[in-house]
C-alpha atoms as a PDB file:
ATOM      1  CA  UNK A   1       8.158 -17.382  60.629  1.00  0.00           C
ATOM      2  CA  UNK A   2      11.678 -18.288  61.707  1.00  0.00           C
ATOM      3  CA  UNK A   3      14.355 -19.343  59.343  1.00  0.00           C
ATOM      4  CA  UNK A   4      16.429 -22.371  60.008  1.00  0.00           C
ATOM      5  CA  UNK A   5      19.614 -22.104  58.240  1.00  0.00           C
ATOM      6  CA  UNK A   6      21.194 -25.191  59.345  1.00  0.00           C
ATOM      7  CA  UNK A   7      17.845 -27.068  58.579  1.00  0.00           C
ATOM      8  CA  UNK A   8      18.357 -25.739  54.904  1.00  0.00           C
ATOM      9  CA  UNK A   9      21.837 -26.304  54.635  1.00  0.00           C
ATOM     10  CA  UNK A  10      21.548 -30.025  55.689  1.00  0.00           C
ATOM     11  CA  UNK A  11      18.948 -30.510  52.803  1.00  0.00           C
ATOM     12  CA  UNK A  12      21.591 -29.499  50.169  1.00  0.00           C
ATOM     13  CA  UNK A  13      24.015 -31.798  52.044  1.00  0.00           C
ATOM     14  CA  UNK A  14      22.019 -34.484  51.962  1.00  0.00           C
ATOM     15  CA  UNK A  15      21.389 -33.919  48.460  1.00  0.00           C
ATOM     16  CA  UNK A  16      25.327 -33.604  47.797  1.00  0.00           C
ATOM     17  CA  UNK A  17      25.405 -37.130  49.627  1.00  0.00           C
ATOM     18  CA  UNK A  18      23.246 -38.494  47.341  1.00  0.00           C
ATOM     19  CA  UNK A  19      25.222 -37.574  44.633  1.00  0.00           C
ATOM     20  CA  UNK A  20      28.491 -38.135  46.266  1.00  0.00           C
ATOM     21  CA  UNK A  21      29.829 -40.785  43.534  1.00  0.00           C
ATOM     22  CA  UNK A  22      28.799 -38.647  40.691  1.00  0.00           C
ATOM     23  CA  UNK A  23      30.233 -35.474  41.711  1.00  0.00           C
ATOM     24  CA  UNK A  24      33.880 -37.177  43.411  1.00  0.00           C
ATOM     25  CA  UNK A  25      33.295 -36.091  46.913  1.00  0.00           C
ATOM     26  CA  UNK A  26      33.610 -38.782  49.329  1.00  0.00           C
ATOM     27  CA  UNK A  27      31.324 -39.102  52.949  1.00  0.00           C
ATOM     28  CA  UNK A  28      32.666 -40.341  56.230  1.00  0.00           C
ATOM     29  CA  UNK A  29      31.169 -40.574  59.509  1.00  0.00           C
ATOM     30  CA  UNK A  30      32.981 -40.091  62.423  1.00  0.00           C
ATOM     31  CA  UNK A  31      33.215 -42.529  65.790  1.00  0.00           C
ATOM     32  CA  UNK A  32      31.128 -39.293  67.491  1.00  0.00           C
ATOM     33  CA  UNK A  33      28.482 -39.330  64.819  1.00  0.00           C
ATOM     34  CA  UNK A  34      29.863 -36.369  63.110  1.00  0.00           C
ATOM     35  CA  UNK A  35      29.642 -36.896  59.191  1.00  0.00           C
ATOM     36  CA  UNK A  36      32.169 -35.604  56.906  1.00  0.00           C
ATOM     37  CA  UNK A  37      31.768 -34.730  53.274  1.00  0.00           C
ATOM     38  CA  UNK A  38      35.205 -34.185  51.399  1.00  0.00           C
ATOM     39  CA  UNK A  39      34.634 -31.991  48.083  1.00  0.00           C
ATOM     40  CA  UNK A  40      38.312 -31.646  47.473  1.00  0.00           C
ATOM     41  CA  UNK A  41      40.809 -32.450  50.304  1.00  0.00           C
ATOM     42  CA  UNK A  42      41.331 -35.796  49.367  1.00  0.00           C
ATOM     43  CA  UNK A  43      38.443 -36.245  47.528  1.00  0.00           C
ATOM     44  CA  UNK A  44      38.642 -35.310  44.154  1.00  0.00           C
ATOM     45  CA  UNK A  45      35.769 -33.024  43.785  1.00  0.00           C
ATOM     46  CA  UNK A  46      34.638 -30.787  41.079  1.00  0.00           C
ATOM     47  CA  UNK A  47      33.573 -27.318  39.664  1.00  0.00           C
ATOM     48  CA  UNK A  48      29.966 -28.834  40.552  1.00  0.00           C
ATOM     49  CA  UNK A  49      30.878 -30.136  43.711  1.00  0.00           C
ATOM     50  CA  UNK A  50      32.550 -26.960  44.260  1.00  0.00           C
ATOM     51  CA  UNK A  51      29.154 -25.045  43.380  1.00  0.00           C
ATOM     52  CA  UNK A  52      27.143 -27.131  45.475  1.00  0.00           C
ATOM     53  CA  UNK A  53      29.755 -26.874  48.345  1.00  0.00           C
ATOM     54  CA  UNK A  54      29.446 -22.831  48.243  1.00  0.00           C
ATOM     55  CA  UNK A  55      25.303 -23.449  48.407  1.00  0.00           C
ATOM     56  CA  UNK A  56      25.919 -25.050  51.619  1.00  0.00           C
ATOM     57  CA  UNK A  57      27.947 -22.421  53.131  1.00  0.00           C
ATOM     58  CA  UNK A  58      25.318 -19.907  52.221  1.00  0.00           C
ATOM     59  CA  UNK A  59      22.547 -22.022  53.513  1.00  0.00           C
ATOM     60  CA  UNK A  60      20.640 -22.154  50.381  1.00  0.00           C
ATOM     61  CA  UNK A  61      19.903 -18.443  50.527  1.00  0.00           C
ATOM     62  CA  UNK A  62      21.893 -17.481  47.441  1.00  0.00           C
ATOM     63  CA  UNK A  63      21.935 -18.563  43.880  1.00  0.00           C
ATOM     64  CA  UNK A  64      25.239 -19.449  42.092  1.00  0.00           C
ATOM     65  CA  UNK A  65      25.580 -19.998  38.319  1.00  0.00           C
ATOM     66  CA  UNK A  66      28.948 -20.953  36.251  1.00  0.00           C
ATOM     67  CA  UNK A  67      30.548 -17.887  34.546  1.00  0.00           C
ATOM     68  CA  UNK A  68      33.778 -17.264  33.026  1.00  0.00           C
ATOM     69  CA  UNK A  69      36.560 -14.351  34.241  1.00  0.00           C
ATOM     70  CA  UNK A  70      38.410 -12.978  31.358  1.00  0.00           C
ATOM     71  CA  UNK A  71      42.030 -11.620  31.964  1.00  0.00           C
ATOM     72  CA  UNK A  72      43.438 -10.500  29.024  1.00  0.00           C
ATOM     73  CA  UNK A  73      43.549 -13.333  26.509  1.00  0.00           C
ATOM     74  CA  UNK A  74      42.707 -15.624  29.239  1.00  0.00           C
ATOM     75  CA  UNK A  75      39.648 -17.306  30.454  1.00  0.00           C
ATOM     76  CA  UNK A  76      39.280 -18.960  33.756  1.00  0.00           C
ATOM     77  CA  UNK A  77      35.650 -20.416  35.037  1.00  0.00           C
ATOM     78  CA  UNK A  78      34.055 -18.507  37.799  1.00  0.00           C
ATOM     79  CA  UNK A  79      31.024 -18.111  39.834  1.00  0.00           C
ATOM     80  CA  UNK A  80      28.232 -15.503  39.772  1.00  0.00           C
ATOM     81  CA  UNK A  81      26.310 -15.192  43.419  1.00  0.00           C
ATOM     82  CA  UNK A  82      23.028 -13.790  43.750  1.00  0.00           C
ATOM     83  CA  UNK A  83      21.646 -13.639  46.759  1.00  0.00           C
ATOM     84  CA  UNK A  84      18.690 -11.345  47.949  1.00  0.00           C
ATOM     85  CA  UNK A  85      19.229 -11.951  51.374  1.00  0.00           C
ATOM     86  CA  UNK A  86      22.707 -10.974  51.481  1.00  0.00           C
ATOM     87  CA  UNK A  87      23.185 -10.354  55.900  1.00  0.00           C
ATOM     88  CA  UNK A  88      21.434 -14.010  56.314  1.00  0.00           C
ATOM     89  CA  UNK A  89      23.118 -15.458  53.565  1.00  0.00           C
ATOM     90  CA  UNK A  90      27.253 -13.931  53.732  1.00  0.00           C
ATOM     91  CA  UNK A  91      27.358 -12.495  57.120  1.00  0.00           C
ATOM     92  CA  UNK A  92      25.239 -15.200  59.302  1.00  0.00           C
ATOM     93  CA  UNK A  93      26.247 -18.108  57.412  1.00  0.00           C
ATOM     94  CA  UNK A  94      29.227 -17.931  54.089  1.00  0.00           C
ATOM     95  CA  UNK A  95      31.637 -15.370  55.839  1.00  0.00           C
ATOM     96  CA  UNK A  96      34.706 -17.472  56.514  1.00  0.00           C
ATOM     97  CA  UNK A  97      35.594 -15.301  59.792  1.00  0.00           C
ATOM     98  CA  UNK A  98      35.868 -18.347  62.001  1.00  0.00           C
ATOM     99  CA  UNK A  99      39.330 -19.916  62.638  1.00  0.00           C
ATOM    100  CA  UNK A 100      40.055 -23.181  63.920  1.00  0.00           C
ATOM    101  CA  UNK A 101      43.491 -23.904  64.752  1.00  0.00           C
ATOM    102  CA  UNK A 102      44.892 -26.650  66.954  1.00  0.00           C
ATOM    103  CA  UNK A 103      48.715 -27.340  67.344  1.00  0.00           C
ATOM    104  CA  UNK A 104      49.747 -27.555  63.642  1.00  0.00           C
ATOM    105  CA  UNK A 105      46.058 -27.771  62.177  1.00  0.00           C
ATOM    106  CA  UNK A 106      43.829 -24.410  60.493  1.00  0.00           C
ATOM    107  CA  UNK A 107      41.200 -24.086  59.135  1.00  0.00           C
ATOM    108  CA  UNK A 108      38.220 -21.295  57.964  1.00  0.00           C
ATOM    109  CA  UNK A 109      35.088 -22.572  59.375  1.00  0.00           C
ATOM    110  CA  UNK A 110      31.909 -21.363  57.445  1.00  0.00           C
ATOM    111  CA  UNK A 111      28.183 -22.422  57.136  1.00  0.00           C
ATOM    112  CA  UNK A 112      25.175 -22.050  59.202  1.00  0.00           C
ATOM    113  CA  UNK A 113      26.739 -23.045  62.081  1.00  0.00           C
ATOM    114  CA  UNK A 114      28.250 -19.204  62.428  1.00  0.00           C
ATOM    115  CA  UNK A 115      24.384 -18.717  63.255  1.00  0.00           C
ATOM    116  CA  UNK A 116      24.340 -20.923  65.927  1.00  0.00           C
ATOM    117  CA  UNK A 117      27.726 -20.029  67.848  1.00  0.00           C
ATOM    118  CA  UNK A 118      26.257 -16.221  67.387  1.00  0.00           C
ATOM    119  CA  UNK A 119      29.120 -15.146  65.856  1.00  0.00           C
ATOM    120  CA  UNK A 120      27.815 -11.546  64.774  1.00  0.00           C
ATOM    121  CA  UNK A 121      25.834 -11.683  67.988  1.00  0.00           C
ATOM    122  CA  UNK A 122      24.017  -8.003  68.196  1.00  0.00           C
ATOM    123  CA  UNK A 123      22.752  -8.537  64.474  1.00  0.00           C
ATOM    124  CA  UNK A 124      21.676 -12.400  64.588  1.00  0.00           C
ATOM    125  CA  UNK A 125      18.919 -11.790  67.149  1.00  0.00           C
ATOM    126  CA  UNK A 126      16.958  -9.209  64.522  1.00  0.00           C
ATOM    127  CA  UNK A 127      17.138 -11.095  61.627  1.00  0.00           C
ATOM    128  CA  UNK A 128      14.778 -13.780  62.328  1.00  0.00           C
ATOM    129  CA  UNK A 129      17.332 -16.908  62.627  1.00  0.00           C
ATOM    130  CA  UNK A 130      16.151 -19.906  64.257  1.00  0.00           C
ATOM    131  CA  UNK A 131      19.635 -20.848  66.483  1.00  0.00           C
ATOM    132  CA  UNK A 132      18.931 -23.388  68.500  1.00  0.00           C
ATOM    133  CA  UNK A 133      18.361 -26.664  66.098  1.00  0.00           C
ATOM    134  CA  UNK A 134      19.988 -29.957  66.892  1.00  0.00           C
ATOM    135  CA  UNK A 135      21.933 -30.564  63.805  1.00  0.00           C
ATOM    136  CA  UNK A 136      24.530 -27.558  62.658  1.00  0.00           C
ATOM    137  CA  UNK A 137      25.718 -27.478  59.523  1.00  0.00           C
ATOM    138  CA  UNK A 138      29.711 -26.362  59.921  1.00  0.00           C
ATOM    139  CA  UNK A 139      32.024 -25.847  56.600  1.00  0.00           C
ATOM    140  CA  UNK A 140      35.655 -26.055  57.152  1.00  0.00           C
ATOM    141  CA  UNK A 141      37.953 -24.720  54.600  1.00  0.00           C
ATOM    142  CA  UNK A 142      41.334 -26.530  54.965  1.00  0.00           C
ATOM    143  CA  UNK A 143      44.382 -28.372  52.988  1.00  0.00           C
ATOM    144  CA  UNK A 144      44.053 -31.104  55.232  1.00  0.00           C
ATOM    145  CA  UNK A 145      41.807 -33.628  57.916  1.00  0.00           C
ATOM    146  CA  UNK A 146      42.364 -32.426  61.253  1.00  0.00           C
ATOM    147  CA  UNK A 147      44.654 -35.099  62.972  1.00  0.00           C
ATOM    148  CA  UNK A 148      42.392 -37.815  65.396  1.00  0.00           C
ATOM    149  CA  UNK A 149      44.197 -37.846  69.059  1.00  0.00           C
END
């Protein structure tokens, strides 16, 4: 059997588009078809919509759960990640080793699509990734929209 990780992470997309209103993250589609989901840029997002955003990045493959991170007499929420597929789930998909810069504009880019552009190329082919799927599923982690020219 071949694992689709874009195909999963467009489920929990679609799921975070139906809930869109609920959890403050706006959707936008593009004049090239490409659909945008805002969890926090201008949006004004969430800890769920954060949550839910992080699912997507690690195609579904890892669990994440509210916490809280004590420093000193501090508490600040958190997440807790489990994941038994760690490789598919961080390396193939989450890791944020992806930079898109244009002019003034950068970004992290994340998410299944890392699978499909190969980007840890001599490990991808042994872990049983399906690649080649028409949608990809591509997380950018940025202050701002990338400018339309």
């Amino acid at each position: 059997m071949t694992l689709s990780l874009n195909k999963r992470a467009l489920a929990l997309a679609e799921r975070l588009v139906a809930d869109a209103e609920a959890l403050g993250v706006t959707v936008q589609t593009l004049d090239n078809g490409t659909r945008l989901i805002d969890c926090g840029i201008e949006a004004p997002g969430g800890l769920e919509a954060g949550r839910r955003f992080a699912e997507i990045c690690m195609a579904g493959l890892g669990t994440l759960t509210f916490t809280q991170v004590t420093l000193g007499d501090w508490w600040l929420p958190g997440l807790a990640v489990y994941t038994d597929k760690p490789a598919l789930a961080c390396l193939a998909a989450q890791y944020a080793g992806w930079a898109v810069s244009k002019d003034d504009y950068f970004a992290m880019g994340s998410g299944p699509a890392r699978a499909r552009i190969l980007a840890e190329k001599d490990s991808t082919r042994n872990w049983g990734i399906a690649t080649r799927w028409m949608w990809r599923c591509s997380v950018w982690k940025a202050a701002l929209y990338p400018r339309r020219k």
